[in-house]
C-alpha atoms as a PDB file:
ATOM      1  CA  UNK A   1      47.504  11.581 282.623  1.00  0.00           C
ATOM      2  CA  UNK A   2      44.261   9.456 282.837  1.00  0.00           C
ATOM      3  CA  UNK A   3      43.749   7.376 280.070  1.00  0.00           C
ATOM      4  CA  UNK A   4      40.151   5.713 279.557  1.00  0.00           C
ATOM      5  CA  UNK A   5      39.431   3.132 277.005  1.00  0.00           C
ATOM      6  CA  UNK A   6      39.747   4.641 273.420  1.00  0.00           C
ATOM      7  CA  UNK A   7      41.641   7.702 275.236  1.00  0.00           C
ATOM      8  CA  UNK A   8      42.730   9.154 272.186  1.00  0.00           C
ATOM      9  CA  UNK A   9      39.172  10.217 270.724  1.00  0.00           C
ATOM     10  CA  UNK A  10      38.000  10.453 274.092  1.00  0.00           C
ATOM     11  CA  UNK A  11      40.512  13.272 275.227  1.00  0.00           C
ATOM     12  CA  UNK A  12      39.870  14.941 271.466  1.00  0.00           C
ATOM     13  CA  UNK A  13      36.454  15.036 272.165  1.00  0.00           C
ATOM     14  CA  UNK A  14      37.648  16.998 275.571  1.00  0.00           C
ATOM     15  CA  UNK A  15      39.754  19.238 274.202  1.00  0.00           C
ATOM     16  CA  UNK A  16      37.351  20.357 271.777  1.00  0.00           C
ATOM     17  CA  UNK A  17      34.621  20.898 274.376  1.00  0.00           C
ATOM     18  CA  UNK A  18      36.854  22.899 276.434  1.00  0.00           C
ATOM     19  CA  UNK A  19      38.586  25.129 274.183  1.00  0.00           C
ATOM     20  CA  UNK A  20      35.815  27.351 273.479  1.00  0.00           C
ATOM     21  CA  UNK A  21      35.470  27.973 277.300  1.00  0.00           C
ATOM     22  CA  UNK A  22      39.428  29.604 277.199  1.00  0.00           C
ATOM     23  CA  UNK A  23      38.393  31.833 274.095  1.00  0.00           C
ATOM     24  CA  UNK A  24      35.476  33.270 276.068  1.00  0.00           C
ATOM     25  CA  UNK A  25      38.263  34.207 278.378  1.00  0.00           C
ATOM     26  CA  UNK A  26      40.202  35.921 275.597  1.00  0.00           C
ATOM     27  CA  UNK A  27      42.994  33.115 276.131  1.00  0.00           C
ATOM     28  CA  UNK A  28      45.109  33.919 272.778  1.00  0.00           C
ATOM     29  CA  UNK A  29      47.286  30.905 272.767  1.00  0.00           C
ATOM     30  CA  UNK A  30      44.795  28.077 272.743  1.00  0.00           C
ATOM     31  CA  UNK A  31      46.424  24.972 270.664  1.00  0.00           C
ATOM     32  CA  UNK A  32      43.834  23.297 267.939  1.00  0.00           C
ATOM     33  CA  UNK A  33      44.390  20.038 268.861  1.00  0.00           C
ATOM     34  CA  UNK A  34      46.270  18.058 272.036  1.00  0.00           C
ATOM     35  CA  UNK A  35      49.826  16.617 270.548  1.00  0.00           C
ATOM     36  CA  UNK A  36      52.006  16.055 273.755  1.00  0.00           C
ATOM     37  CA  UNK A  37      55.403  15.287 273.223  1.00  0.00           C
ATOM     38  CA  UNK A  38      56.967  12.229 274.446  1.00  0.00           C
ATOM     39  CA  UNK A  39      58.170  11.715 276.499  1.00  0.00           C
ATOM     40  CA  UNK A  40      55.853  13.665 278.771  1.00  0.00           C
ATOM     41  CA  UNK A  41      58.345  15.675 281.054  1.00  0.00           C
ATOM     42  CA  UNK A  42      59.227  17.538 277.506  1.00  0.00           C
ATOM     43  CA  UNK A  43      55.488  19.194 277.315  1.00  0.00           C
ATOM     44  CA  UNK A  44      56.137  19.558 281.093  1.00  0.00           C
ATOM     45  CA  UNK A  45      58.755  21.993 280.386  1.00  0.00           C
ATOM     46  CA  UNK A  46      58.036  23.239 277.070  1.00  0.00           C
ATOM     47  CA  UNK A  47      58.295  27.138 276.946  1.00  0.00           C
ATOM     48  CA  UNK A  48      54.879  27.519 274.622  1.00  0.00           C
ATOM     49  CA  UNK A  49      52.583  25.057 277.019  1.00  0.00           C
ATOM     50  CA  UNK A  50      49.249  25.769 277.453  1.00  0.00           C
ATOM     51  CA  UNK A  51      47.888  23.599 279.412  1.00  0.00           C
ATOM     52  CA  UNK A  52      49.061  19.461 280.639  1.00  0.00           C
ATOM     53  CA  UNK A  53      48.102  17.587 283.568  1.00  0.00           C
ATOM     54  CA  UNK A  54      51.018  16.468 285.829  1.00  0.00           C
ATOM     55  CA  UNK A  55      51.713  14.018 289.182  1.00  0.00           C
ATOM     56  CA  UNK A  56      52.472  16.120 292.340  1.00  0.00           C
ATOM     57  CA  UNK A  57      55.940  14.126 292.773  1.00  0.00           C
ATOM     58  CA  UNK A  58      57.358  15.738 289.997  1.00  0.00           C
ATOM     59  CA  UNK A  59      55.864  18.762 290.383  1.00  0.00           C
ATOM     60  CA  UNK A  60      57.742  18.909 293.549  1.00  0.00           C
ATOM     61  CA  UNK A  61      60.821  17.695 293.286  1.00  0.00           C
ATOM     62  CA  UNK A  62      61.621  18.520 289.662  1.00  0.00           C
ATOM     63  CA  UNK A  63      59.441  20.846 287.679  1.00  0.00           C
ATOM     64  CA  UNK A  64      60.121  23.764 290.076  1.00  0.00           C
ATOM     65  CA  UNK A  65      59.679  27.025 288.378  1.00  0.00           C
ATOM     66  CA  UNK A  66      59.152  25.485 284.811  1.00  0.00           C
ATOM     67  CA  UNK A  67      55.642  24.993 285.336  1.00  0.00           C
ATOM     68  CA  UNK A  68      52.292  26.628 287.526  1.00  0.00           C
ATOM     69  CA  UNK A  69      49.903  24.946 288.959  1.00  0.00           C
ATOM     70  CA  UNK A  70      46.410  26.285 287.311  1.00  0.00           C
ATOM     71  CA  UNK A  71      43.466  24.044 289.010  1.00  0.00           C
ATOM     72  CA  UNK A  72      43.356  20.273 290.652  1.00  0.00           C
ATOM     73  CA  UNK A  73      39.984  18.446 289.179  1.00  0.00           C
ATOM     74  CA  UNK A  74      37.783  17.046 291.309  1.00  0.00           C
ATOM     75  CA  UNK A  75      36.740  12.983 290.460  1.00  0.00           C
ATOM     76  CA  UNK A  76      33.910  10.810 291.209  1.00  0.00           C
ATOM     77  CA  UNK A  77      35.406   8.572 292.931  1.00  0.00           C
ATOM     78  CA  UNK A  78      34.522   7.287 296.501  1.00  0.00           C
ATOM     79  CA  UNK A  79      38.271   7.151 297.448  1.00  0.00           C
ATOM     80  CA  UNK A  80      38.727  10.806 297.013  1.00  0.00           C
ATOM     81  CA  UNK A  81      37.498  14.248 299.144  1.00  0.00           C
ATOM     82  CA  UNK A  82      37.094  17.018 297.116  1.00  0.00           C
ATOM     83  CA  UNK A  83      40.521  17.607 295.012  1.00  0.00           C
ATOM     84  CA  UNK A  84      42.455  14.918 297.401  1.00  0.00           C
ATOM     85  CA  UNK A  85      43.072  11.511 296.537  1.00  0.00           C
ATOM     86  CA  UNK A  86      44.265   8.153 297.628  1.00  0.00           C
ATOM     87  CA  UNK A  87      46.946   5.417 296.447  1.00  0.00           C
ATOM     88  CA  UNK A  88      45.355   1.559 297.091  1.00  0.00           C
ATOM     89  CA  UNK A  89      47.426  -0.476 297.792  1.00  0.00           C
ATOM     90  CA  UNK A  90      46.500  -3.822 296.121  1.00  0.00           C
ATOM     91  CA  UNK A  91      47.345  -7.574 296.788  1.00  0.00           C
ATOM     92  CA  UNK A  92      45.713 -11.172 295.463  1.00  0.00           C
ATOM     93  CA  UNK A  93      42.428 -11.850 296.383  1.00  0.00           C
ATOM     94  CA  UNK A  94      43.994 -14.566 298.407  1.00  0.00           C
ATOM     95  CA  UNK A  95      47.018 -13.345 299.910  1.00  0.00           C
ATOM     96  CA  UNK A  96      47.822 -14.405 302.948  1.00  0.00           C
ATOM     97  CA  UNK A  97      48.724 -10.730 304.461  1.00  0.00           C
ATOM     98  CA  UNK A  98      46.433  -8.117 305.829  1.00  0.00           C
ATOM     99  CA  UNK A  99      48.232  -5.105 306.444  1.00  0.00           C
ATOM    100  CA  UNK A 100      51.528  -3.281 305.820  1.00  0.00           C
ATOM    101  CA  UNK A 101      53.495  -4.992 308.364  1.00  0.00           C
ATOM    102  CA  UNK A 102      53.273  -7.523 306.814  1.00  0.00           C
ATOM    103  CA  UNK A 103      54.630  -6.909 303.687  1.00  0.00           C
ATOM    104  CA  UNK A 104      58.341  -7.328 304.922  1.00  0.00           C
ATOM    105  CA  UNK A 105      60.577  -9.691 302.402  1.00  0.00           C
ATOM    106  CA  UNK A 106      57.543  -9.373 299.995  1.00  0.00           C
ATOM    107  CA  UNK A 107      57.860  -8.080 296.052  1.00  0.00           C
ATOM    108  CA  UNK A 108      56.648  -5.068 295.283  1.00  0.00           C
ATOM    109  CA  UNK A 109      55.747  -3.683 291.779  1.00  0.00           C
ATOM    110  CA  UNK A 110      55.253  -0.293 290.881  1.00  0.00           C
ATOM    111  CA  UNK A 111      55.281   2.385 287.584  1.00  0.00           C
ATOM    112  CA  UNK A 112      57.865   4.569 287.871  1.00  0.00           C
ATOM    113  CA  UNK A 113      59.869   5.970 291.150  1.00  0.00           C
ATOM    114  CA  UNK A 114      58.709   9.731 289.692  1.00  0.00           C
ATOM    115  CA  UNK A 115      55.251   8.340 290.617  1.00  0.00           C
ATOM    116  CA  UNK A 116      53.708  10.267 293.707  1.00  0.00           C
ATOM    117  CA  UNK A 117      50.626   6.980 294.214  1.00  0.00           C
ATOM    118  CA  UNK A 118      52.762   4.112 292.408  1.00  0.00           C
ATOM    119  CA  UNK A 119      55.936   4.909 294.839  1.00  0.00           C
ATOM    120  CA  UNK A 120      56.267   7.894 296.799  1.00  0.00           C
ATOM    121  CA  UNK A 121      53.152   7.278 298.756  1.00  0.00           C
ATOM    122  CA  UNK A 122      54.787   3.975 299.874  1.00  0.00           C
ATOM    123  CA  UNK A 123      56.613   6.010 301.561  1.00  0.00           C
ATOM    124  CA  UNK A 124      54.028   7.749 303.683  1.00  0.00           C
ATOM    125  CA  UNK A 125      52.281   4.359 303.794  1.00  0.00           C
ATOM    126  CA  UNK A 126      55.477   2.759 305.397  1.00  0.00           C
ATOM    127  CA  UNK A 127      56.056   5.537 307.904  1.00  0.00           C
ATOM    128  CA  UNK A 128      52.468   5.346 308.971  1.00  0.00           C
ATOM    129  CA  UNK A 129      52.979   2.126 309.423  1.00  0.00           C
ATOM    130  CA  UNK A 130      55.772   2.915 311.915  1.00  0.00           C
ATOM    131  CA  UNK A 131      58.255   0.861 309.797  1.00  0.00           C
ATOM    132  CA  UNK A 132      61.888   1.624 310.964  1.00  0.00           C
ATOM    133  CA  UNK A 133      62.739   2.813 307.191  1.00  0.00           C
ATOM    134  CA  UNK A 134      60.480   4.466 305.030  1.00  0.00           C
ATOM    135  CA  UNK A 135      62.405   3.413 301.280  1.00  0.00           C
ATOM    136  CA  UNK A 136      60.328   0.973 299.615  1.00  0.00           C
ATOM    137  CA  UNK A 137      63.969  -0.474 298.451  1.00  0.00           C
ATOM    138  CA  UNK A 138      64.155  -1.204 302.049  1.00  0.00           C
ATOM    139  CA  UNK A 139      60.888  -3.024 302.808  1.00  0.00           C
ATOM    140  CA  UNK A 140      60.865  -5.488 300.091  1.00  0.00           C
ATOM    141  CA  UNK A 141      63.041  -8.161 298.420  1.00  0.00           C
ATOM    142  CA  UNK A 142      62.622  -6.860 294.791  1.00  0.00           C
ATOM    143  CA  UNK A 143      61.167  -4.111 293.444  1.00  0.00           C
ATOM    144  CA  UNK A 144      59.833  -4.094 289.867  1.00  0.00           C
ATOM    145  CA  UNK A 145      59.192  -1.216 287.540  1.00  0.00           C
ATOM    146  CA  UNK A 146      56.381  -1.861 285.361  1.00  0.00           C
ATOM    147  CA  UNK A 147      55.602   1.373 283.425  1.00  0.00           C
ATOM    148  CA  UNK A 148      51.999   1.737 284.068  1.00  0.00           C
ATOM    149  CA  UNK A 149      49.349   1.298 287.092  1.00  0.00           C
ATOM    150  CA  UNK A 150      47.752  -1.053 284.761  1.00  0.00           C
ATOM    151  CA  UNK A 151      50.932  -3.173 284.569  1.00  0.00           C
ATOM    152  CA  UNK A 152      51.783  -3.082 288.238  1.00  0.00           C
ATOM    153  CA  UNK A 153      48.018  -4.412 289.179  1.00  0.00           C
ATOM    154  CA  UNK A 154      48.760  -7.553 286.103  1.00  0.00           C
ATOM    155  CA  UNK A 155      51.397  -8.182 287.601  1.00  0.00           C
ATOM    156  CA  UNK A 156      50.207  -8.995 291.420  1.00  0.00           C
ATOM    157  CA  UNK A 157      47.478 -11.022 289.498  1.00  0.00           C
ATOM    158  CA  UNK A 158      49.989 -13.000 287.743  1.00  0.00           C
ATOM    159  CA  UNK A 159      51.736 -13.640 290.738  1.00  0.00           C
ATOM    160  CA  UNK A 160      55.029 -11.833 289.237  1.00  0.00           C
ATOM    161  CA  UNK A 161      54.627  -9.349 292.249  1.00  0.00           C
ATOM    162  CA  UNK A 162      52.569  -9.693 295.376  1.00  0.00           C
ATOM    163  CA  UNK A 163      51.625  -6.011 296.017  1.00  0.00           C
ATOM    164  CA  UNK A 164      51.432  -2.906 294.444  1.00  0.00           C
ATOM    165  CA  UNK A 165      50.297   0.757 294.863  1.00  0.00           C
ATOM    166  CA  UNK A 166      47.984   2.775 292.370  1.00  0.00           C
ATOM    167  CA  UNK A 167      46.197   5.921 291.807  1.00  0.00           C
ATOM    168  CA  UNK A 168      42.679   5.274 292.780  1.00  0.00           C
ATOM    169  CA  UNK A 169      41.235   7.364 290.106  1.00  0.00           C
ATOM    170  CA  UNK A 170      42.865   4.686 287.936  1.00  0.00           C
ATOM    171  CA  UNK A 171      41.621   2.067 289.693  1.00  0.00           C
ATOM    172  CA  UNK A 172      38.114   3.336 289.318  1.00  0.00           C
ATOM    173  CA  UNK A 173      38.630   4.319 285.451  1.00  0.00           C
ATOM    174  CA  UNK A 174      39.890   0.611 285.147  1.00  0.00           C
ATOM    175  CA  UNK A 175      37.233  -0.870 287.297  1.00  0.00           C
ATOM    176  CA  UNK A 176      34.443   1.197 285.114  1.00  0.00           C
ATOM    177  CA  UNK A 177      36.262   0.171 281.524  1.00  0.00           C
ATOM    178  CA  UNK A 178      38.463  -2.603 281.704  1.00  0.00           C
ATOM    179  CA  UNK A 179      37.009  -4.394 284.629  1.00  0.00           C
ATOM    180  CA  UNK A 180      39.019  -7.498 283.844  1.00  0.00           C
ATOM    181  CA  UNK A 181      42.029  -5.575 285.011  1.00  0.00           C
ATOM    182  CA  UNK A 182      41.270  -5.113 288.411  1.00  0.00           C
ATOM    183  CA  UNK A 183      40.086  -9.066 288.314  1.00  0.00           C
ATOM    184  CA  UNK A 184      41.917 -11.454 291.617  1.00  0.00           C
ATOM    185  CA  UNK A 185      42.791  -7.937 293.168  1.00  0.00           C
ATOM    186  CA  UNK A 186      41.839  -6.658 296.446  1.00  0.00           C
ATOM    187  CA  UNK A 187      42.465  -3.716 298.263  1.00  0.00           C
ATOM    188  CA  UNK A 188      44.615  -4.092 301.501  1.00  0.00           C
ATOM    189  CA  UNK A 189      45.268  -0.828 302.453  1.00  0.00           C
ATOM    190  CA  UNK A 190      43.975   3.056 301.321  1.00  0.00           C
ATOM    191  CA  UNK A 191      46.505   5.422 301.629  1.00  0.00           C
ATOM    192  CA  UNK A 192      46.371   9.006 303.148  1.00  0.00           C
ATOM    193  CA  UNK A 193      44.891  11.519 301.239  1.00  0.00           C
ATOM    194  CA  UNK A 194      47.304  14.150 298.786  1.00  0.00           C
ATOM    195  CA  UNK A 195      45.816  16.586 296.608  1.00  0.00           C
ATOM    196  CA  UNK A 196      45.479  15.022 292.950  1.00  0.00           C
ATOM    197  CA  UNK A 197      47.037  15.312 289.538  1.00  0.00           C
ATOM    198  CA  UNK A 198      47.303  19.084 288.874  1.00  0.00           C
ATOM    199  CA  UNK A 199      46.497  21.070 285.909  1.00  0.00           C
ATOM    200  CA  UNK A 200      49.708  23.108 284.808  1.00  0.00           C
ATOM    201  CA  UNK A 201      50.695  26.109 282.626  1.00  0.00           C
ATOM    202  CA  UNK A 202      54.107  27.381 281.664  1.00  0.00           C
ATOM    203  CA  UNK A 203      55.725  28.656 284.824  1.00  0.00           C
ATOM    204  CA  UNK A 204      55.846  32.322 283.156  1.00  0.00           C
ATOM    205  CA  UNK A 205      52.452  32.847 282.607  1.00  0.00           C
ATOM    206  CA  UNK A 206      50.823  35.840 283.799  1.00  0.00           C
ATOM    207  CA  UNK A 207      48.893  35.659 287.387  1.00  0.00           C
ATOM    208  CA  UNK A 208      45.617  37.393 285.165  1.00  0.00           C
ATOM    209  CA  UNK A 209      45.808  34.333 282.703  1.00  0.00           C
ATOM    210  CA  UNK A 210      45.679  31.748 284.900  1.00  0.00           C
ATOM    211  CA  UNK A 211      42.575  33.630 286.810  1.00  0.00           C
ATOM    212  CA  UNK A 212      41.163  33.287 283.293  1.00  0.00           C
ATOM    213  CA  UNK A 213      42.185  29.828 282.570  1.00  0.00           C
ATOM    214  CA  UNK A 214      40.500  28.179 286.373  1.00  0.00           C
ATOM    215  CA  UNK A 215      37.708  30.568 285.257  1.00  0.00           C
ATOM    216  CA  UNK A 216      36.952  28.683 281.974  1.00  0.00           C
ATOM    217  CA  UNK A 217      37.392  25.495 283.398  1.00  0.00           C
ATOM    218  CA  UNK A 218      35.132  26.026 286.259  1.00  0.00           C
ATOM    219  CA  UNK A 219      32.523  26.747 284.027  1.00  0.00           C
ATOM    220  CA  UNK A 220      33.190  24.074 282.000  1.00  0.00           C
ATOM    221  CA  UNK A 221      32.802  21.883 284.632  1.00  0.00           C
ATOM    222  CA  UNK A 222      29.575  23.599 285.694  1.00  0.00           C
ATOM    223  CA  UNK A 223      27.793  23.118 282.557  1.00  0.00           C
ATOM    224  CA  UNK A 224      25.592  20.219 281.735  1.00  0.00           C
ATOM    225  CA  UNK A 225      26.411  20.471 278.532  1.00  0.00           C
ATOM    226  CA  UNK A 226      29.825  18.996 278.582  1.00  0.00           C
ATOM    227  CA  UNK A 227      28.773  16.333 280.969  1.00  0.00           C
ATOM    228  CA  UNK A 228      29.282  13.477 278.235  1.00  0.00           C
ATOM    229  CA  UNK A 229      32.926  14.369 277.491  1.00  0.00           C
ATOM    230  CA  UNK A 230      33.534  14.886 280.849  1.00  0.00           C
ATOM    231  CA  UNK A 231      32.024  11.559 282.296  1.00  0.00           C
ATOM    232  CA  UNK A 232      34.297   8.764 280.939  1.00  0.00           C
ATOM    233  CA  UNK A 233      37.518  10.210 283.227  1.00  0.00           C
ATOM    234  CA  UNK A 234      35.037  10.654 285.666  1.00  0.00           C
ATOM    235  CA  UNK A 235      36.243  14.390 285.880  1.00  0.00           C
ATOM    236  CA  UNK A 236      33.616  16.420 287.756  1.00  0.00           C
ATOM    237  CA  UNK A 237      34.741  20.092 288.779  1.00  0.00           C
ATOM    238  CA  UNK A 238      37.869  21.563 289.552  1.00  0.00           C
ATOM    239  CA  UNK A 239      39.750  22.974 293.257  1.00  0.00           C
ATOM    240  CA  UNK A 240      42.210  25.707 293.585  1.00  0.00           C
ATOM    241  CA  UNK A 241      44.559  24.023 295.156  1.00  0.00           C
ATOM    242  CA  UNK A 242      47.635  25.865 297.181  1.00  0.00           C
ATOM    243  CA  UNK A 243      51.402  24.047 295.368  1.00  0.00           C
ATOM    244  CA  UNK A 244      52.502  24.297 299.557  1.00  0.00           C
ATOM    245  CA  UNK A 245      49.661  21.688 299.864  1.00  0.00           C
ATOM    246  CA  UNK A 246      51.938  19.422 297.228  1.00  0.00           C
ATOM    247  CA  UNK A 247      55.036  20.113 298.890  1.00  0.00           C
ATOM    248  CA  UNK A 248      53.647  18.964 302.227  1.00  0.00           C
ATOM    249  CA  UNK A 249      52.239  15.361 301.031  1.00  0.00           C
ATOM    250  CA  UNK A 250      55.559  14.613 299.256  1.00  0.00           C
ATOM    251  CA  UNK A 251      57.991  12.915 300.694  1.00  0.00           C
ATOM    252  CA  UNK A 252      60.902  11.974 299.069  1.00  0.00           C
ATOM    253  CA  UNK A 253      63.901  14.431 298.049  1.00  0.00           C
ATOM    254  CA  UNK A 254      62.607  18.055 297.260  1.00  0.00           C
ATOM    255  CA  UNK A 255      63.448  20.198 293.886  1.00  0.00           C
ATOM    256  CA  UNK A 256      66.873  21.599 294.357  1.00  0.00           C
ATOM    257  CA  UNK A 257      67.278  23.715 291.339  1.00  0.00           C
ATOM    258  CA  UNK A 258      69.938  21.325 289.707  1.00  0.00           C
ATOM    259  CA  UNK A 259      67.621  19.392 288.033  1.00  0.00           C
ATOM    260  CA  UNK A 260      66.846  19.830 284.472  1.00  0.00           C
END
């Protein structure tokens, strides 16, 4: 889900560290190489995943039973505690607002309304806030879907939109390599902490594989070795982290079992 500068070689690199940790484990079904499908909800739910990284949003309200939740990482980051993170909400270095309230009549970009830090956590932001409605439809006169955190943060610099919410592991992984992105942006607000992106498996997989699989990734995590590959998504260990913990930071609509 994170995506560093030259991601592509940097998340083969990764994968190719980590792998051998799983076959210690005597993990049969390790895949050579990382080739996702796309769009990503398809590796989501594919019946032969391994392992993918997901947002807790749709983990909650539509991968239900299709997927399980193996480990949450842990980043360097000084916006997160332990496995938790935060959204930022940004706005212009000049903007003439200071807090949430206000916002009101404002435009508001964000990455996609599956997003748990680019939309849902508007939501928690806004009824913190003590706003009288919590959509972000709602709050502001236009809402713009971007596609990216990257694209949400260009366009409150370009004046297209005057706030926007991100991941702030993003933020950091843009600050460290593509500082010119977070450039005329300033943070207004931090959000409450949620646990992070978790690590998934196919929802069928045994309980002893996934004991295997947090096992090989905590000591993956733990060795020095794999510091290097580790460092540019600023990954540093990994949390067990309980899916009622997800269910409890969302708040928008809930899996219902219709979805596909």
């Amino acid at each position: 889900m994170y995506r560093p500068a030259g991601h592509a070689a940097k998340t083969g690199a990764l994968w190719t560290a980590l792998r051998p940790y799983f076959a210690r484990e005597g993990l049969a079904d390790i895949p050579a190489t990382l080739d996702p499908p796309e769009p990503i909800d398809r590796c989501w739910r594919a019946e032969n995943l391994f392992l993918s990284q997901t947002c807790g949003y749709p983990l909650v309200i539509a991968l239900g039973p299709s997927v399980s939740v193996v480990a949450t990482p842990v980043y360097e980051s000084a916006f997160c505690d332990g496995a938790s993170y935060r959204n930022l909400i940004l706005c212009a270095d000049d903007a003439d607002f200071r807090d949430v309230a206000g916002l009101a009549g404002r435009q508001m970009a964000y990455n996609e309304t599956s997003s748990y830090s680019g939309y849902d956590a508007w939501r928690r932001v806004l009824r913190d806030a003590g706003a009288p409605t919590i959509e972000p439809t709602d709050n502001f006169s236009q809402t713009m879907a971007t596609g990216a955190h990257a694209a949400s943060m260009a366009a409150v610099a370009q004046g297209r939109a005057d706030v926007c919410s991100v991941d702030c592991v993003t933020y950091d992984l843009l600050q460290r390599h593509d500082p010119e992105a977070c450039a005329g942006l300033r943070i207004m607000v931090q959000g409450p902490l949620a646990p992070g992106l978790p690590l998934v498996t196919r929802g069928d997989r045994p309980a002893g594989e996934i004991a295997a699989m947090r096992r090989a990734l905590s000591a993956f995590c733990a060795d020095p070795v794999t510091e290097p590959v580790r460092r540019p998504f600023l990954w540093r260990d990994i949390e067990t982290v309980d899916r009622a913990a997800y269910e409890a930071a969302v708040v928008g609509p809930r899996w219902d079992g219709e979805h596909e």
